[in-house]
N, C-alpha and C. Protein backbone atom coordinates (compact mmCIF):
# COMPACT_ATOMS: atom_id res chain seq x y z
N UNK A 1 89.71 77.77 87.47
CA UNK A 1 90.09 78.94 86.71
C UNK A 1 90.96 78.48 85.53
N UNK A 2 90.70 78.92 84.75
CA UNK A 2 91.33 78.58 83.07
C UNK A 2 92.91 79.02 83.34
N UNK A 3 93.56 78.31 82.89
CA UNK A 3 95.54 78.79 82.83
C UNK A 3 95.42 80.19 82.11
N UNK A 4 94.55 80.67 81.15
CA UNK A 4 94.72 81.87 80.16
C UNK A 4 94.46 82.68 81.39
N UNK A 5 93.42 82.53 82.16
CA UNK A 5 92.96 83.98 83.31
C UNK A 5 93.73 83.78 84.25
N UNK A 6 94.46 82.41 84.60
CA UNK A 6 95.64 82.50 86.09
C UNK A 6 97.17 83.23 85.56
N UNK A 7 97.75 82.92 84.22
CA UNK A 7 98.52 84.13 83.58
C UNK A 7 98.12 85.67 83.74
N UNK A 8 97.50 85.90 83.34
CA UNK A 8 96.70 87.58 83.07
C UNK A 8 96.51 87.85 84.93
N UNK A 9 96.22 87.28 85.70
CA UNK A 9 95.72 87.71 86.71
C UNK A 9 97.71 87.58 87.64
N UNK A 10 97.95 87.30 87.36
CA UNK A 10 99.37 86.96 87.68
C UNK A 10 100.44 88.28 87.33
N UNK A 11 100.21 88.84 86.37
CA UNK A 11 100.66 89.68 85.72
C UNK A 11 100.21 91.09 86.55
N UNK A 12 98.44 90.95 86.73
CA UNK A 12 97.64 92.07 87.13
C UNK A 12 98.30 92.32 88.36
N UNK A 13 98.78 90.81 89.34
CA UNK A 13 98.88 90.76 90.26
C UNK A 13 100.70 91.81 90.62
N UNK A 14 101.09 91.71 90.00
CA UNK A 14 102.89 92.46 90.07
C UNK A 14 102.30 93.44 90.03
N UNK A 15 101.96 93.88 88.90
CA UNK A 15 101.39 95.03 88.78
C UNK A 15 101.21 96.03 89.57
N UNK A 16 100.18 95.50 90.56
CA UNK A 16 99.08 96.05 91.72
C UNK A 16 100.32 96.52 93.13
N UNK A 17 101.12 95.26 92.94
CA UNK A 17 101.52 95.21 94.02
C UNK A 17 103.23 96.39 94.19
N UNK A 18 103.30 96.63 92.53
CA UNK A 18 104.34 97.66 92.06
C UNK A 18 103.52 99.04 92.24
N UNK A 19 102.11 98.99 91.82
CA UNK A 19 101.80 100.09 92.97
C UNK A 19 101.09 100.65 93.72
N UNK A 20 100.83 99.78 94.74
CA UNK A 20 100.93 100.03 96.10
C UNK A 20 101.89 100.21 96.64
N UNK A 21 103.75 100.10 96.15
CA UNK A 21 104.98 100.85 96.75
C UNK A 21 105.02 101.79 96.38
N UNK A 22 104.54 102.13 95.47
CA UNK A 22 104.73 103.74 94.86
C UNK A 22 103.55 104.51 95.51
N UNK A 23 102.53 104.31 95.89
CA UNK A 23 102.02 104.89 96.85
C UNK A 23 102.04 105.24 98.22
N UNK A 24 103.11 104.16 99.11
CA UNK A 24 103.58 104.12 99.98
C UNK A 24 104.49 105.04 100.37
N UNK A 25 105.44 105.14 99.47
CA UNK A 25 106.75 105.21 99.36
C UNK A 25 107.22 106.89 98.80
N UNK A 26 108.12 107.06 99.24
CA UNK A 26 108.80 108.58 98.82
C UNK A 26 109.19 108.72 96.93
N UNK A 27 108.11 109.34 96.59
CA UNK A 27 108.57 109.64 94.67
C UNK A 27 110.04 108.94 94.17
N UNK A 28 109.96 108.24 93.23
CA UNK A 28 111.42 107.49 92.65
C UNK A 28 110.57 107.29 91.54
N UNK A 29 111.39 107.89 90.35
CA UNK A 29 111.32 108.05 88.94
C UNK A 29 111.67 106.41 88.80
N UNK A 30 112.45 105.80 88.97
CA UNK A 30 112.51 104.24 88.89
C UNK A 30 111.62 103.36 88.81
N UNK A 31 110.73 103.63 89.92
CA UNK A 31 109.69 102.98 90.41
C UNK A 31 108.56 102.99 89.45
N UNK A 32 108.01 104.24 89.38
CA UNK A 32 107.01 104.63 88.43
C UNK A 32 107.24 103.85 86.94
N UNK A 33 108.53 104.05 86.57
CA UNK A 33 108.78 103.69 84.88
C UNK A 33 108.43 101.86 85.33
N UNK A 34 109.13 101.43 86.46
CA UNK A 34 109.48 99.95 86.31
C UNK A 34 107.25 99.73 86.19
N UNK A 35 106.69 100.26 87.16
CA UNK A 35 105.42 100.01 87.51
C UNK A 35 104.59 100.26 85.65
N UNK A 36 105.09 101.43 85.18
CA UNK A 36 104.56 101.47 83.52
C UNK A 36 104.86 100.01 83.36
N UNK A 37 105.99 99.86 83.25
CA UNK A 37 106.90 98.66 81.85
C UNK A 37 105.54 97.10 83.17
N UNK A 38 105.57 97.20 83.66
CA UNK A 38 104.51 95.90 84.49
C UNK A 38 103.33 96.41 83.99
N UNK A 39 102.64 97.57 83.90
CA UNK A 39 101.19 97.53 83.14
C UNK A 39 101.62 96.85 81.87
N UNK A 40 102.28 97.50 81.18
CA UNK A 40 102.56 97.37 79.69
C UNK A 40 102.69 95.34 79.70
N UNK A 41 103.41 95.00 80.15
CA UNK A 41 103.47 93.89 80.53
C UNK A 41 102.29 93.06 80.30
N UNK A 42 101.38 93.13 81.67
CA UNK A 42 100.10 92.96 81.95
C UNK A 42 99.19 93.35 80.24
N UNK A 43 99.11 94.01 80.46
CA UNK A 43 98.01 94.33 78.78
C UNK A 43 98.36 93.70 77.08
N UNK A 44 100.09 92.95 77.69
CA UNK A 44 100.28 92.70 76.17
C UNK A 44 99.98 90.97 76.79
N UNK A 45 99.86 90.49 78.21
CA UNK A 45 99.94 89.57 78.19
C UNK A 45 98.43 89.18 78.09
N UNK A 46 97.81 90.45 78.67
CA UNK A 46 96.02 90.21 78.36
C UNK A 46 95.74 89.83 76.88
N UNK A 47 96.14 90.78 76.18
CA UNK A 47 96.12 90.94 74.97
C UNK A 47 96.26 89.86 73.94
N UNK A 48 97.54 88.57 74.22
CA UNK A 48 97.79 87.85 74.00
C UNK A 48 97.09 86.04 74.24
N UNK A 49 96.14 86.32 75.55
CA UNK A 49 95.75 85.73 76.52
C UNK A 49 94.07 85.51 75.88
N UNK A 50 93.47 86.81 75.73
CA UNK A 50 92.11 86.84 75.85
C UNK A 50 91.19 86.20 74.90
N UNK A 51 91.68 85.66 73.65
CA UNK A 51 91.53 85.02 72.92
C UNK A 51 90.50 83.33 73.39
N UNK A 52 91.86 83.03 74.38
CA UNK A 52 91.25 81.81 75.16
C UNK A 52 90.46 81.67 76.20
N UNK A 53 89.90 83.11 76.41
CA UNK A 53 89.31 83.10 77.79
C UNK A 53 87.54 83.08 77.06
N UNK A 54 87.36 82.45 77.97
CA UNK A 54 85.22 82.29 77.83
C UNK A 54 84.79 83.71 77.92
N UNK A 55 83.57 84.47 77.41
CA UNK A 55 83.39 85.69 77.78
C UNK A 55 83.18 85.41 79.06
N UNK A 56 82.29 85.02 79.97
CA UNK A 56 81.80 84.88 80.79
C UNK A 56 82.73 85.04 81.88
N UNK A 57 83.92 84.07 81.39
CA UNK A 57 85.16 84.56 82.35
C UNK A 57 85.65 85.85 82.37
N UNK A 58 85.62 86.06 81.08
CA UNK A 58 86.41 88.12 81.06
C UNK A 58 85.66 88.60 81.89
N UNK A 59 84.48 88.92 81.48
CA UNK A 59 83.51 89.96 82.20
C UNK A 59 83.14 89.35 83.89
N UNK A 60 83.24 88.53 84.33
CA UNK A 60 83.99 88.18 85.73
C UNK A 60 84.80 88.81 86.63
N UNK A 61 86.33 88.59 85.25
CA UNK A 61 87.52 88.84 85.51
C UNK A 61 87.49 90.53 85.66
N UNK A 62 86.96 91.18 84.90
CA UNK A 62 86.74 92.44 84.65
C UNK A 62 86.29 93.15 85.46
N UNK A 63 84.73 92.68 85.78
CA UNK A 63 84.26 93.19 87.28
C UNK A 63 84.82 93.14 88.25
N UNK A 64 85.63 91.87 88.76
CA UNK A 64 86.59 91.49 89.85
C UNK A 64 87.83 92.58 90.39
N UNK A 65 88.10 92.84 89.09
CA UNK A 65 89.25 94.04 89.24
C UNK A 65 88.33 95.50 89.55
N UNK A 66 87.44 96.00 89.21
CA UNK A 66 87.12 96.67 89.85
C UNK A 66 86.07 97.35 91.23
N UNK A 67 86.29 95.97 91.50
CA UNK A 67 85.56 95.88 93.09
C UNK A 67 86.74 95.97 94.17
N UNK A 68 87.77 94.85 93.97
CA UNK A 68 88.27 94.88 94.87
C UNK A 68 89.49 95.59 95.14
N UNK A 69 89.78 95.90 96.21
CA UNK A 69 91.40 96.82 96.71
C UNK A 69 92.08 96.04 95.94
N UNK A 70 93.68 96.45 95.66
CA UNK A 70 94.75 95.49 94.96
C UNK A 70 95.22 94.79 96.16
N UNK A 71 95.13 95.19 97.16
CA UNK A 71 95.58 94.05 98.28
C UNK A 71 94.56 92.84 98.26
N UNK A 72 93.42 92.96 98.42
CA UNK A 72 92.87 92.06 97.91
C UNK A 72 92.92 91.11 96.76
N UNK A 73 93.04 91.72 95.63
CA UNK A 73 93.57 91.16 94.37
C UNK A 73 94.51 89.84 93.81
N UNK A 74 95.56 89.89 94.88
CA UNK A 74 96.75 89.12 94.97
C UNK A 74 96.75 88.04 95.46
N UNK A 75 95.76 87.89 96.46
CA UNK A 75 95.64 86.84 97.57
C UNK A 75 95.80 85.31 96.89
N UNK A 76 96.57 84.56 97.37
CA UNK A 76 96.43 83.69 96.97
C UNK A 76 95.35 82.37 96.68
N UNK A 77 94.35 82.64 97.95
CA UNK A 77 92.70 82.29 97.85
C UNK A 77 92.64 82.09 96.95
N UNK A 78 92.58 83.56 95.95
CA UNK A 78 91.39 83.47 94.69
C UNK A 78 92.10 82.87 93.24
N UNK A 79 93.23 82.13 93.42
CA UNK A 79 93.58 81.60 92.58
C UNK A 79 93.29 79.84 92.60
């Protein structure tokens, strides 16, 4: 896996995992904003990132995220 898609997927990975507590978990205005400011995160680091990535890898990377659960997502396996 290219360093540009183990960044970006790293990022995806907080992300996911900021919310799945907020789904868990009893409403906190905290939570939600901190879980925005980690997308926002994630998309400027995509953003920044995608340049170096092969298409072949994006559209991979792309499909990947929407197949699997975010628990899945994180695993350390697929890195």
């Amino acid at each position: 896996m290219s360093e540009a898609l183990t960044r970006i997927l790293d990022y995806a990975c907080v992300f996911s995992e900021k919310i799945d507590r907020c789904r868990t978990t009893p409403v906190n205005a905290t939570d939600w904003e901190d879980a925005y400011n980690r997308l926002n995160r994630f998309r400027e680091r995509y953003l920044r990132e995608k340049s170096y990535l092969v298409p072949l890898k994006l559209r991979r990377f792309v499909r990947s995220l929407r197949r699997r659960p975010s628990s899945k997502r994180c695993s350390t396996s697929d890195k």
